[in-house]
Protein backbone atom coordinates (compact mmCIF):
# COMPACT_ATOMS: atom_id res chain seq x y z
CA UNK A 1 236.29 162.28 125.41
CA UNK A 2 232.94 160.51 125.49
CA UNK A 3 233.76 159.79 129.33
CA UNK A 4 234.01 163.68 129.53
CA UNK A 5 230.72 164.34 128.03
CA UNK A 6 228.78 162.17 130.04
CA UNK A 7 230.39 163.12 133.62
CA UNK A 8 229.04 166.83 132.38
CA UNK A 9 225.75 165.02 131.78
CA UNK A 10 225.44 163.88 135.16
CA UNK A 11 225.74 166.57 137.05
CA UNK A 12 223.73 166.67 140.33
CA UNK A 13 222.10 170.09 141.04
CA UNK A 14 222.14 171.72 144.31
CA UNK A 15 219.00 171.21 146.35
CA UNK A 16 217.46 174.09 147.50
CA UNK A 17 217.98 174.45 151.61
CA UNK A 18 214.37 175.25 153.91
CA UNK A 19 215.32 177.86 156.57
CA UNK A 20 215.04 175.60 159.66
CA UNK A 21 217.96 172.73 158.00
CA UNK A 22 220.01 176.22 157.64
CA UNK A 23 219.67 177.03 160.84
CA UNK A 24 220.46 173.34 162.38
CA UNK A 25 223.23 173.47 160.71
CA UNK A 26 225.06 176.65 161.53
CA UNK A 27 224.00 175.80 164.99
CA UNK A 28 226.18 172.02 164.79
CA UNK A 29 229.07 173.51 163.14
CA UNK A 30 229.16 176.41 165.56
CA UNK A 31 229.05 173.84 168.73
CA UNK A 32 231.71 171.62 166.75
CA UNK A 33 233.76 174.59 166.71
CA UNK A 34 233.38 175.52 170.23
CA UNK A 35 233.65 171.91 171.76
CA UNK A 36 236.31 170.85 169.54
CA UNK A 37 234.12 168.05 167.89
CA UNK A 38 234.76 166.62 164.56
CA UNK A 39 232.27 167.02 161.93
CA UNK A 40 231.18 165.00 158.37
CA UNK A 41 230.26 168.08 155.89
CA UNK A 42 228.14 166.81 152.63
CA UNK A 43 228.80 169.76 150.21
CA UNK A 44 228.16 170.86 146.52
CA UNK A 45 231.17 171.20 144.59
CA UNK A 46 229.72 172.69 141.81
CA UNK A 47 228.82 169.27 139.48
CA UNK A 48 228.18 166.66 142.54
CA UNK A 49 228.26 166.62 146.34
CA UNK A 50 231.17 166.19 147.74
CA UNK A 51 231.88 164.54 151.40
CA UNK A 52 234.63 166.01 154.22
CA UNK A 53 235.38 164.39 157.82
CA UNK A 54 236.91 168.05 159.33
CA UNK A 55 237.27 170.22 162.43
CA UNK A 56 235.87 173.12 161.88
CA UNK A 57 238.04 175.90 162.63
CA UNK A 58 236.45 179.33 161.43
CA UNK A 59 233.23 180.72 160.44
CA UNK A 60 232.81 184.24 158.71
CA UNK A 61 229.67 185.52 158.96
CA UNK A 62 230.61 188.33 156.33
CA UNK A 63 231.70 186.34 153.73
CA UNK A 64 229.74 183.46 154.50
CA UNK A 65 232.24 180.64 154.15
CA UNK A 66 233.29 177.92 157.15
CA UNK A 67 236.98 177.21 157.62
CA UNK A 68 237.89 173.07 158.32
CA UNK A 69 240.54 171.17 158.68
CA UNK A 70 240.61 167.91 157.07
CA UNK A 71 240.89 165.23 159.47
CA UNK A 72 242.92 162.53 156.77
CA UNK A 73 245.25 164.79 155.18
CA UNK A 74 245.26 168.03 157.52
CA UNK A 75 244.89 170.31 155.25
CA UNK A 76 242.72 173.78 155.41
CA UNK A 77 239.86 173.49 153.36
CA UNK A 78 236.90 176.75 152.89
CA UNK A 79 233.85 175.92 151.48
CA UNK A 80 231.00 178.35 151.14
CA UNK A 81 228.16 178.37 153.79
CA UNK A 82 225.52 177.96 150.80
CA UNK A 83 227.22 175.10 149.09
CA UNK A 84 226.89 172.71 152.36
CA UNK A 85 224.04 170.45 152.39
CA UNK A 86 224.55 168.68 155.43
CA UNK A 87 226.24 168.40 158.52
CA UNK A 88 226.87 165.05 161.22
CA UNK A 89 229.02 165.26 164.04
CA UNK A 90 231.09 162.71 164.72
């Protein structure tokens, strides 16, 4: 229980993203997805930042989210445009 409360306690807030990293990074994931290169996302999943080697194989503009596939267990994973903090290609 005490384990519980603390975890809660240590939650890492999102950092706020400056309009030039957002721009890098749609540009990498969009040449990842055209060249077929594999990508390392750093993401917020809602209490601590989360970390994703993946192919990236949709992005919707409307809704905002990019489509990967996870290189280690090949499964389809969405994760929200805004929630990504950073993006390597590997």
């Amino acid at each position: 229980m005490y384990q519980k409360l603390w975890k809660e306690d240590a939650r890492i807030e999102k950092p706020v993203m400056d309009e030039q990293l957002l721009e890098e990074m749609s540009f990498t994931l969009h040449r990842a997805m055209s060249d077929g290169f594999s990508v390392e996302v750093q993401y917020h999943n809602g209490s601590d930042f989360s970390y994703l080697s993946a192919k990236v194989t949709a992005m919707d503009v409307k809704s905002n989210k990019i489509g990967l596939l996870d290189q280690k267990n090949k499964e389809k994973i969405i994760v929200k445009f805004d929630d990504i903090c950073n993006v390597t290609v590997l």
